[in-house]
N, C-alpha and C. Protein backbone atom coordinates (compact mmCIF):
# COMPACT_ATOMS: atom_id res chain seq x y z
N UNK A 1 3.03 -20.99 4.55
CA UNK A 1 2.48 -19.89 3.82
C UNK A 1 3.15 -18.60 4.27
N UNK A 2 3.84 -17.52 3.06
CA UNK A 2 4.13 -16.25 3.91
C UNK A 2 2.87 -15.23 3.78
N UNK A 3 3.46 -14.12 4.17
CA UNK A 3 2.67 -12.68 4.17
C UNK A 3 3.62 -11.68 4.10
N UNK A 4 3.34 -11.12 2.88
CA UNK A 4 4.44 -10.04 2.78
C UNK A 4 3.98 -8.58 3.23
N UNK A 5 4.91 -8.09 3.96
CA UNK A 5 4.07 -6.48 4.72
C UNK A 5 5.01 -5.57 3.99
N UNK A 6 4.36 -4.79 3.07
CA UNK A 6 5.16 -3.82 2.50
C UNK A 6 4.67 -2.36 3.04
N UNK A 7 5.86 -1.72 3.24
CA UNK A 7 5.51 -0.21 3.78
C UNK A 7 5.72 0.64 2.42
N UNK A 8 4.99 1.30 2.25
CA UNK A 8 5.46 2.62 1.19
C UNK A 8 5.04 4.02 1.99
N UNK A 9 6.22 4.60 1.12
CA UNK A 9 5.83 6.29 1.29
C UNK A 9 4.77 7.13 0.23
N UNK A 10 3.86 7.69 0.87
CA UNK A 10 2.81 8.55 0.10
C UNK A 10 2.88 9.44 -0.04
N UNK A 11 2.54 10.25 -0.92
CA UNK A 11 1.87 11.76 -0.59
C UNK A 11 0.57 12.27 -0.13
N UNK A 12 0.85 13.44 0.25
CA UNK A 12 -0.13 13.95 1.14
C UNK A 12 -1.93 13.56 0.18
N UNK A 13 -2.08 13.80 -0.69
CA UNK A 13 -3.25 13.83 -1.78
C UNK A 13 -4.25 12.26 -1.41
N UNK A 14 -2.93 11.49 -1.57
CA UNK A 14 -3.54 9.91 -0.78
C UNK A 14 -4.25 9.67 0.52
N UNK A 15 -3.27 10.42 1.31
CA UNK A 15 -4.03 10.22 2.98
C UNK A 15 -5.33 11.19 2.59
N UNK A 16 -5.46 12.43 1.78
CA UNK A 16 -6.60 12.66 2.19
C UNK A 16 -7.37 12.08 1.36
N UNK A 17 -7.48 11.19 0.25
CA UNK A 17 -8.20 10.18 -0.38
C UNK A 17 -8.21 9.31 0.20
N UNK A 18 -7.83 8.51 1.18
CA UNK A 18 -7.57 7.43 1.99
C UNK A 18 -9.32 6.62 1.50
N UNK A 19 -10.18 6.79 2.17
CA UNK A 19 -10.95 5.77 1.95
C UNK A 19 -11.61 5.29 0.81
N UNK A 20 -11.24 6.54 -0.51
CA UNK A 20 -11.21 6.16 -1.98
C UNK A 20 -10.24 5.14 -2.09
N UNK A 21 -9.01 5.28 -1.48
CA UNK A 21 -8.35 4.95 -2.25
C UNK A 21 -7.88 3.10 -1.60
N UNK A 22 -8.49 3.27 -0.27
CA UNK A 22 -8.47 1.89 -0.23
C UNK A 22 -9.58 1.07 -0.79
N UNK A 23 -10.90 1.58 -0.96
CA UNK A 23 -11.65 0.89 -1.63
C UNK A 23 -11.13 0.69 -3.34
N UNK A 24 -10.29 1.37 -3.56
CA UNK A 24 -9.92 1.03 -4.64
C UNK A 24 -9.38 -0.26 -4.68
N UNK A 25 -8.11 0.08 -3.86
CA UNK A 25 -7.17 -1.22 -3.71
C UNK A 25 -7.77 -2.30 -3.39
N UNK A 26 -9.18 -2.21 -2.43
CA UNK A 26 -9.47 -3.75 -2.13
C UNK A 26 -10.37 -4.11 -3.60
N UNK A 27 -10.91 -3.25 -4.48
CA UNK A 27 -11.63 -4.03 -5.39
C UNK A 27 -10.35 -4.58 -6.55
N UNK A 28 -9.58 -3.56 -6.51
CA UNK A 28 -8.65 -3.78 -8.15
C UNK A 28 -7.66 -4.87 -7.30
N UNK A 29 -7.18 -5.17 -6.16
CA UNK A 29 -6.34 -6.06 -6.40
C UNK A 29 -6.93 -7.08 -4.30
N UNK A 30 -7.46 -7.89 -4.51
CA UNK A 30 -8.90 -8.21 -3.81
C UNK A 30 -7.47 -8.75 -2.67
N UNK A 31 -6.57 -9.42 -3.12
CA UNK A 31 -5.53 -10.53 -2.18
C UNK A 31 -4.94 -9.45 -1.35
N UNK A 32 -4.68 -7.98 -1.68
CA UNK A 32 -3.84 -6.91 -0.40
C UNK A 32 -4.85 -6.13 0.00
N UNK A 33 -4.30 -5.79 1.70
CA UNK A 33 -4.99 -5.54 2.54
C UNK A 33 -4.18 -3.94 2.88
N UNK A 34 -4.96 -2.91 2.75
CA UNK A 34 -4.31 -2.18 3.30
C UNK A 34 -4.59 -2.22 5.14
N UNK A 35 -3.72 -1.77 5.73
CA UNK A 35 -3.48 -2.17 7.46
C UNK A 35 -3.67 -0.36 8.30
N UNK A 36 -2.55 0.37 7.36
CA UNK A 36 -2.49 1.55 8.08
C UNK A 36 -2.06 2.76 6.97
N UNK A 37 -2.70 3.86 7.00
CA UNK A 37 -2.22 5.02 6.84
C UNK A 37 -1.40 5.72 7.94
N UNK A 38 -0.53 6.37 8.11
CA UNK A 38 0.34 6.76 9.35
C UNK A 38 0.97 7.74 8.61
N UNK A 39 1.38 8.80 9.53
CA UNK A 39 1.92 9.95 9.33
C UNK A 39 3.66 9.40 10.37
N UNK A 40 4.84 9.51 9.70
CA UNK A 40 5.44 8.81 10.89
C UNK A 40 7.00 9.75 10.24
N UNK A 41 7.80 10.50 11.42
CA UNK A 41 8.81 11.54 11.06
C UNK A 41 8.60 12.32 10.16
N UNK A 42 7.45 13.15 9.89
CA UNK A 42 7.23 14.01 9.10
C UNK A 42 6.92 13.23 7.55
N UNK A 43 6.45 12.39 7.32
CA UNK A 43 6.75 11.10 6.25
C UNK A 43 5.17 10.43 6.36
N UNK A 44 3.99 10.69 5.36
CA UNK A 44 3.31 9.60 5.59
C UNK A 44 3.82 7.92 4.89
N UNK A 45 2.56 7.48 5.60
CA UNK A 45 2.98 5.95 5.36
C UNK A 45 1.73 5.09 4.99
N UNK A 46 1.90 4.06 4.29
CA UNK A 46 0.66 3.21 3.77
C UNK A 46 1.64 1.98 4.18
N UNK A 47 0.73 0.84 5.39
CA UNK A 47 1.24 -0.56 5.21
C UNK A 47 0.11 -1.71 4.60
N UNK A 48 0.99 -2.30 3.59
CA UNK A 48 -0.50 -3.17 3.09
C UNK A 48 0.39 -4.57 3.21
N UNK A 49 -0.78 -5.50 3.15
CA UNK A 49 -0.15 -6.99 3.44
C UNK A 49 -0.57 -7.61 2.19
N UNK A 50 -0.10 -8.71 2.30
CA UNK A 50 -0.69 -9.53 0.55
C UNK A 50 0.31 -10.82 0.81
N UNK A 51 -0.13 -12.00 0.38
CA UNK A 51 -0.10 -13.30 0.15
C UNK A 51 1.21 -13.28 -0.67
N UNK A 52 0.84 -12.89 -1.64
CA UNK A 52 2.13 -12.52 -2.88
C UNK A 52 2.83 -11.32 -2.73
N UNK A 53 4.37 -11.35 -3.30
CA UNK A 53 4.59 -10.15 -3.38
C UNK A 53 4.24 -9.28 -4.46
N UNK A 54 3.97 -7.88 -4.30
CA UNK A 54 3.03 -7.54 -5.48
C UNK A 54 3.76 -5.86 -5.59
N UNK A 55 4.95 -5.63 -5.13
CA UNK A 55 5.10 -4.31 -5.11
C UNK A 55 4.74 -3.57 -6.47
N UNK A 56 4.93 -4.05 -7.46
CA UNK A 56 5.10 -3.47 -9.04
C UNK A 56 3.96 -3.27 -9.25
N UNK A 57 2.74 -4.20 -8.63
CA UNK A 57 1.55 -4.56 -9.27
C UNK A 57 0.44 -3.80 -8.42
N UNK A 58 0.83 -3.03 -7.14
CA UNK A 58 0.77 -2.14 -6.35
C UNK A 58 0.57 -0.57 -6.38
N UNK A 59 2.16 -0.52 -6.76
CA UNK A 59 2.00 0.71 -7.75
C UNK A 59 1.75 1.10 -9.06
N UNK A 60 1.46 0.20 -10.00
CA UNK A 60 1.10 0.73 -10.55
C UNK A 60 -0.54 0.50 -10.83
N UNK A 61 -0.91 -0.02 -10.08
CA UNK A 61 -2.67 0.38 -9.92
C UNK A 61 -3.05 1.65 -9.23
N UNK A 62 -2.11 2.10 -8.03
CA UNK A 62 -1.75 3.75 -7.87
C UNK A 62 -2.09 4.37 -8.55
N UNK A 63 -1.06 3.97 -9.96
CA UNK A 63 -0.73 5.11 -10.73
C UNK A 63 -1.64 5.02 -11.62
N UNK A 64 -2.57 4.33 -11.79
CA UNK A 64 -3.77 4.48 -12.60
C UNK A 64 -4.92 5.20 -11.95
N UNK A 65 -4.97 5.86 -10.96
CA UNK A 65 -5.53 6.71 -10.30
C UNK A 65 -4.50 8.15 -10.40
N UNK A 66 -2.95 8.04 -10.61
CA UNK A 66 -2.73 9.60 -10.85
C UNK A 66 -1.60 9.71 -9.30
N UNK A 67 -1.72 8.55 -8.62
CA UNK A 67 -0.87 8.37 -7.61
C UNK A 67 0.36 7.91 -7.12
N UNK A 68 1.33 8.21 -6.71
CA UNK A 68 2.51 7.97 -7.10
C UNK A 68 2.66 7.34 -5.56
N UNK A 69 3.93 6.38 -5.32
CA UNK A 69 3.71 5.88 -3.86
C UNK A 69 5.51 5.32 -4.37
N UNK A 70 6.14 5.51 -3.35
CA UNK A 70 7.22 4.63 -3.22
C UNK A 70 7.58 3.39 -2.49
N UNK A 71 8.04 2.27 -2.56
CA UNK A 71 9.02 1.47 -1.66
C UNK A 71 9.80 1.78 -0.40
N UNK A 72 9.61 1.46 0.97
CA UNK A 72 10.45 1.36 1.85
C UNK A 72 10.68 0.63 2.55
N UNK A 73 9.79 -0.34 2.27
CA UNK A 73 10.43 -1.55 3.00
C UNK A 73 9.98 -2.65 2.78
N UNK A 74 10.16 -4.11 3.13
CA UNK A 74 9.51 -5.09 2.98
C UNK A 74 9.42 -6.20 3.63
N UNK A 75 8.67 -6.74 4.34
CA UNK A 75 8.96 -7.92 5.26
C UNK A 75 8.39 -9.09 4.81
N UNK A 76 8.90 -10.24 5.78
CA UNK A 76 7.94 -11.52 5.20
C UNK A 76 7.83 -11.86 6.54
N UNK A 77 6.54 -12.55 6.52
CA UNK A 77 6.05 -13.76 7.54
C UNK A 77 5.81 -14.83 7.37
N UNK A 78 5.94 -15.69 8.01
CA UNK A 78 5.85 -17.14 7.70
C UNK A 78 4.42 -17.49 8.68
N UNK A 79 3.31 -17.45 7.86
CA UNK A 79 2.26 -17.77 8.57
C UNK A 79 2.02 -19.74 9.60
């Protein structure tokens, strides 16, 4: 089984919605986990995990809140 850990970059509006906005994410898409909000080189950060990879399906449940989030990285685990 993997686990995919995707990092994205946020804007500031998110971290301070943070616990809207993860209760969002855990109801609209139940399989990703958000892990961390982080502020990291002047750069915040959101890491969420998920079973599947779901980057597309990620952001744009974001963006149905008005939130924009980018891609920076992506890992896999082999559980």
């Amino acid at each position: 089984m993997k686990e995919y850990i995707v990092l994205f970059s946020i804007c500031a509006e998110l971290v301070l919605r943070r616990k809207d906005i993860i209760n969002f994410i855990h109801i609209s898409l139940p399989d990703v986990r958000v892990r961390s909000i982080d502020l990291s080189d002047r750069q915040f950060t959101m890491r969420v995990t998920a079973l599947q990879y779901k980057k597309g399906l990620i952001e744009h449940t974001l963006a149905q809140k008005g939130l924009h989030v980018r891609l920076l990285s992506i890992n896999e685990n082999i559980l």
